[in-house]
Protein backbone atom coordinates (compact mmCIF):
# COMPACT_ATOMS: atom_id res chain seq x y z
CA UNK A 1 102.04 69.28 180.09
CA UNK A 2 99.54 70.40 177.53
CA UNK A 3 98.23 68.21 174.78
CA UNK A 4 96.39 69.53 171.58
CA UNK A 5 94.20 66.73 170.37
CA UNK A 6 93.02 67.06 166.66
CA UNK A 7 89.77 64.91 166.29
CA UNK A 8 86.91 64.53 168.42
CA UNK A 9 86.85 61.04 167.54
CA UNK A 10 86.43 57.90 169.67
CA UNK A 11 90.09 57.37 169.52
CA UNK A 12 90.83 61.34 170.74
CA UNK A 13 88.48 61.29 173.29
CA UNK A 14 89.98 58.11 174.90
CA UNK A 15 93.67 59.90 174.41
CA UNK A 16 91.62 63.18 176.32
CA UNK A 17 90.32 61.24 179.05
CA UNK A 18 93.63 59.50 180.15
CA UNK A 19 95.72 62.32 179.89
CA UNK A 20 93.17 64.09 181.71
CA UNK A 21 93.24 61.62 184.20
CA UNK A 22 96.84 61.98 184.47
CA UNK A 23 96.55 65.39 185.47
CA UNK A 24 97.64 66.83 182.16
CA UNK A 25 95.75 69.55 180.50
CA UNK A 26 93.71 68.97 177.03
CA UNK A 27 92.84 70.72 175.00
CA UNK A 28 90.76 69.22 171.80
CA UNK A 29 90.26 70.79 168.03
CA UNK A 30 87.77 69.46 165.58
CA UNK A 31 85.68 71.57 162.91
CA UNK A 32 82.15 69.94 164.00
CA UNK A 33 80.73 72.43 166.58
CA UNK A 34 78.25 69.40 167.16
CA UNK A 35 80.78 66.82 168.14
CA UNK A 36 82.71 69.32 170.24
CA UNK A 37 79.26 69.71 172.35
CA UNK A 38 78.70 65.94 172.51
CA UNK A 39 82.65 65.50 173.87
CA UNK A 40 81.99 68.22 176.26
CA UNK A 41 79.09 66.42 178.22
CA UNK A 42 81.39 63.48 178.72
CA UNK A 43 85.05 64.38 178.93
CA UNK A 44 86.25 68.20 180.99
CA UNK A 45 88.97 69.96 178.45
CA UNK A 46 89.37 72.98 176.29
CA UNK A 47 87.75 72.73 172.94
CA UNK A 48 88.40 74.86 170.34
CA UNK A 49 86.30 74.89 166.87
CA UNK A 50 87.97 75.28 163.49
CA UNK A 51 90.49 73.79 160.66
CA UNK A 52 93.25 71.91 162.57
CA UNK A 53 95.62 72.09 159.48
CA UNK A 54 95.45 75.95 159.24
CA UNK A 55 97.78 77.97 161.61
CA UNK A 56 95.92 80.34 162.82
CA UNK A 57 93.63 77.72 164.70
CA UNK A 58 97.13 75.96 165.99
CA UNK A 59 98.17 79.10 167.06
CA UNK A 60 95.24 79.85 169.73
CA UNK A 61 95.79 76.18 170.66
CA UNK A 62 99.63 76.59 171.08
CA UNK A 63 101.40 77.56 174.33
CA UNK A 64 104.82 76.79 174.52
CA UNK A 65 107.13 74.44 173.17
CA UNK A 66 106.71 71.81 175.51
CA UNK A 67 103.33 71.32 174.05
CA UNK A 68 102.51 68.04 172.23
CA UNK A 69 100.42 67.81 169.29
CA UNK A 70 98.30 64.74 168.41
CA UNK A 71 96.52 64.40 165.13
CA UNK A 72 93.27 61.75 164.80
CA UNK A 73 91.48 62.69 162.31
CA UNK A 74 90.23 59.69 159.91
CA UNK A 75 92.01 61.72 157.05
CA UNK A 76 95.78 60.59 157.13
CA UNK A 77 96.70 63.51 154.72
CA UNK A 78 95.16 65.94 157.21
CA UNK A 79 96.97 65.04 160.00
CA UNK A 80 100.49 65.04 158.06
CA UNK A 81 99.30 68.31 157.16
CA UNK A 82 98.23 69.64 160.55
CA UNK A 83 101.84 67.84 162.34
CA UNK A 84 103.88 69.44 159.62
CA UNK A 85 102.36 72.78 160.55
CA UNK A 86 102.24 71.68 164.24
CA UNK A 87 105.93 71.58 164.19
CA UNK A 88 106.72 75.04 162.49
CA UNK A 89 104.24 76.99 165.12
CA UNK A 90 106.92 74.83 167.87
CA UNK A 91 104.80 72.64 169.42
CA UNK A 92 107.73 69.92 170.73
CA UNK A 93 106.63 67.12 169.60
CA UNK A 94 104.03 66.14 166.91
CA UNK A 95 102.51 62.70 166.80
CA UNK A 96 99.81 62.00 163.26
CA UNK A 97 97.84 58.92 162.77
CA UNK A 98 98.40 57.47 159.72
CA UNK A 99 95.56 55.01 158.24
CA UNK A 100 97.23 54.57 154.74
CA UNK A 101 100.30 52.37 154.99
CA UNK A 102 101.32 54.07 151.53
CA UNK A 103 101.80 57.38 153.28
CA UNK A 104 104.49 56.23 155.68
CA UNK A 105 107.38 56.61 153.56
CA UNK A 106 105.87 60.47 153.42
CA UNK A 107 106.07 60.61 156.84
CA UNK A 108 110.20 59.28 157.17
CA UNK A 109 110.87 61.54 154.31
CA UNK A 110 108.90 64.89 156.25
CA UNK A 111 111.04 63.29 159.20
CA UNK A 112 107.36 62.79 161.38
CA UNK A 113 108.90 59.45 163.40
CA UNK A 114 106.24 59.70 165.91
CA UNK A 115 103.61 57.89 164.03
CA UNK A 116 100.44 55.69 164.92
CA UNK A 117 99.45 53.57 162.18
CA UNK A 118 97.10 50.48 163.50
CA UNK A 119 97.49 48.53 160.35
CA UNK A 120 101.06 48.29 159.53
CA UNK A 121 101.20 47.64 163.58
CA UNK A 122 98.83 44.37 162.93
CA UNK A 123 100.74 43.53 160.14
CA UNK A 124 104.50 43.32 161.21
CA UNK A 125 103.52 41.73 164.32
CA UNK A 126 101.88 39.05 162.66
CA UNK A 127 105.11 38.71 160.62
CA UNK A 128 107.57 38.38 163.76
CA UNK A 129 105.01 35.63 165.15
CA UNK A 130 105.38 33.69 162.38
CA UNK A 131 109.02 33.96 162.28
CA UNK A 132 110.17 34.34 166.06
CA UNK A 133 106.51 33.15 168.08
CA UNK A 134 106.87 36.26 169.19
CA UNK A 135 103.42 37.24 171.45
CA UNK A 136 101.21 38.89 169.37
CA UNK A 137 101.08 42.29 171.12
CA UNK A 138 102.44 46.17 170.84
CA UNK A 139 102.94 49.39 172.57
CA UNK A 140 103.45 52.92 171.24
CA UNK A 141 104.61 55.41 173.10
CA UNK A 142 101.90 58.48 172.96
CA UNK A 143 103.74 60.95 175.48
CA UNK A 144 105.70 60.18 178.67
CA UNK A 145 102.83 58.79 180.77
CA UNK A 146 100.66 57.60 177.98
CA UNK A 147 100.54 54.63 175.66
CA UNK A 148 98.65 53.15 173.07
CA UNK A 149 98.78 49.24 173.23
CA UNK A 150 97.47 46.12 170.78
CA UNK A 151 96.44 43.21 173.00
CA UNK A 152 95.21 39.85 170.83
CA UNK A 153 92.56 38.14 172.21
CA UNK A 154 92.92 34.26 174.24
CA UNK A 155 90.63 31.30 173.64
CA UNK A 156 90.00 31.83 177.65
CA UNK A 157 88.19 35.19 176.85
CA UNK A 158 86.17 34.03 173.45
CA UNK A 159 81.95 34.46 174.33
CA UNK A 160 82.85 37.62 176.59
CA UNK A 161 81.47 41.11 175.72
CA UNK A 162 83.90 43.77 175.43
CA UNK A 163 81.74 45.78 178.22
CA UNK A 164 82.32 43.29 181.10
CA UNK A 165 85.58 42.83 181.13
CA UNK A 166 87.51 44.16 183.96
CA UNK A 167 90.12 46.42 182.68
CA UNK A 168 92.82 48.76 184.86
CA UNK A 169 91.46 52.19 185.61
CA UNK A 170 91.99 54.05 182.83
CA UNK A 171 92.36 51.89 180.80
CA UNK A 172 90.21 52.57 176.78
CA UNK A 173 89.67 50.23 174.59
CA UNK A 174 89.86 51.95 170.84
CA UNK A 175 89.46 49.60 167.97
CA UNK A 176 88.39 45.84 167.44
CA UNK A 177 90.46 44.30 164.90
CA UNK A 178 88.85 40.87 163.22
CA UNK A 179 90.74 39.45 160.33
CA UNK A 180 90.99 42.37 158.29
CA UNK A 181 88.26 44.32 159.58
CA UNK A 182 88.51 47.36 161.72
CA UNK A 183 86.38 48.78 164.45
CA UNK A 184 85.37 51.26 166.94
CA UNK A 185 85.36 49.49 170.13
CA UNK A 186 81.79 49.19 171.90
CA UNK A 187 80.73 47.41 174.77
CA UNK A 188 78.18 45.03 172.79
CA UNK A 189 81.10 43.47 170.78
CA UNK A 190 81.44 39.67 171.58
CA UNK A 191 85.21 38.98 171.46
CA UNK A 192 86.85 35.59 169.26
CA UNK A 193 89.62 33.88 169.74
CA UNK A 194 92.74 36.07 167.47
CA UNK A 195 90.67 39.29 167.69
CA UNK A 196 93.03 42.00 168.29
CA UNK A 197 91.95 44.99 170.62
CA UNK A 198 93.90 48.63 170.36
CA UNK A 199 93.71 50.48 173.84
CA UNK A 200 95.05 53.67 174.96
CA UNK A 201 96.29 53.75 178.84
CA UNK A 202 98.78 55.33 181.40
CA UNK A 203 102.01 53.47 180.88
CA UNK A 204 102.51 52.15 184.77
CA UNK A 205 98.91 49.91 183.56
CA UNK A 206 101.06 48.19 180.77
CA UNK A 207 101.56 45.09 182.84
CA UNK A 208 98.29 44.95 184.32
CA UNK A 209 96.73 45.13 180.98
CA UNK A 210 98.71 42.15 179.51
CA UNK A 211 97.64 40.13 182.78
CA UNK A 212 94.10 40.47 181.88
CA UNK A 213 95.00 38.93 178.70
CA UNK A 214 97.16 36.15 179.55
CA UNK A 215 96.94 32.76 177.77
CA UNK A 216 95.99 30.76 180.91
C-alpha cells in the first residue's frame, strides 16, 4: 500500500517510519525543501516538494486508488483542503488532522469521517471517565496496520523520562498532553501522574503498549 503523508512534521515522520516499517511505501509532501532534507537523513521514503492542497502536486504523488492520503500539517484548514482535493484526484481514503474542534462539524458536513483531532479525543474521554470510570485511553485507526493511540500516564511511572522507557518496537511517542497543554514528545520530558501521551504504532503492539502502562 502507498501512503502520501502531508507534513514533515514530528507527527508525519513517526506515521512514515511505522508504515515504513511495515513494509508499506511512503511517500512524504511538505513545501520546506529544508525539512524534506532533514527527514531524509533520518527516515528512507519518497519526498516530494510543493503545495499539498494544489492538485497538481497530489497528482505526481497519486498512484492508484488504493492509495491513502494523510494530512498533518499544523494548519487544520489546509489539510481539509488538501483531503477534499485528495479525494477528487481518487486517492481511497483520506484521513486530515484537525486541531480546531470548531472545524469538525466542517468535516461531517464535507463527509471527511476519517479524522484525527487530539483535543476533542482528550476531551470526551475525560467525559466517559467521569461518567462510566471508563480507562482513560484511545485508539484511532490510521490504516489497516497502523494506529494512533492516547495512553494516560500511572503514578508507578511519575519521575521517569520519556527517553527511557521501554516501549514495543515501533512504537512513537507524538505529543505530551499536561492539563491543557500540548506537546511534541522528546526524550527529556519527565512524565506526572495524569499526563496523557499520543503514540502512533502497528496495531498487533496495541496490547503491549497498554501493558507498559498498566496501573500496577
Amino acid at each position: 500500500m502507498r501512503i502520501v503523508i502531508l507534513g514533515a512534521s514530528r507527527f508525519g515522520e513517526a506515521i512514515a517510519r511505522s508504515l515504513i516499517e511495515d513494509g508499506h511505501e511512503v511517500v512524504v509532501i511538505d513545501k520546506s525543501r529544508e525539512r524534506l532534507e532533514e527527514l531524509a537523513e533520518r527516515v528512507d521514503c519518497g519526498m516530494l516538494e510543493g503545495d499539498g492542497t494544489l492538485p497538481t502536486t497530489l497528482r505526481e504523488a497519486f498512484r492508484d486508488e488504493d492509495d491513502v492520503f494523510v494530512a498533518v500539517t499544523n494548519a487544520s484548514e489546509d489539510n481539509i483542503l488538501a483531503a477534499l482535493v485528495a479525494r477528487s484526484i481518487g486517492f481511497g481514503r483520506v484521513i486530515p488532522q484537525i486541531v480546531s474542534s470548531e472545524l469538525m462539524k466542517v468535516c461531517t458536513e464535507l463527509e471527511l469521517h476519517d479524522v484525527i483531532n487530539p483535543h476533542a479525543t482528550v476531551a470526551q474521554e475525560f467525559a466517559e471517565a467521569l461518567q462510566d470510570r471508563a480507562e482513560l485511553d484511545h485508539e484511532t485507526t490510521l490504516t489497516r496496520d497502523l494506529a494512533l493511540k492516547r495512553v494516560h500516564v500511572p503514578p508507578r511511572m511519575a519521575g521517569q523520562r520519556f527517553g527511557d522507557l521501554e516501549l514495543p518496537e515501533g512504537t512513537h511517542g507524538i505529543a505530551h498532553v499536561r492539563d491543557d497543554t500540548e506537546q511534541l514528545m522528546s526524550d527529556d520530558i519527565e512524565l506526572k501522574e495524569g499526563d496523557h501521551v499520543l503514540f502512533v504504532l502497528k496495531r498487533d503492539s496495541l496490547e503491549k503498549l497498554s501493558d507498559c502502562f498498566r496501573e500496577d
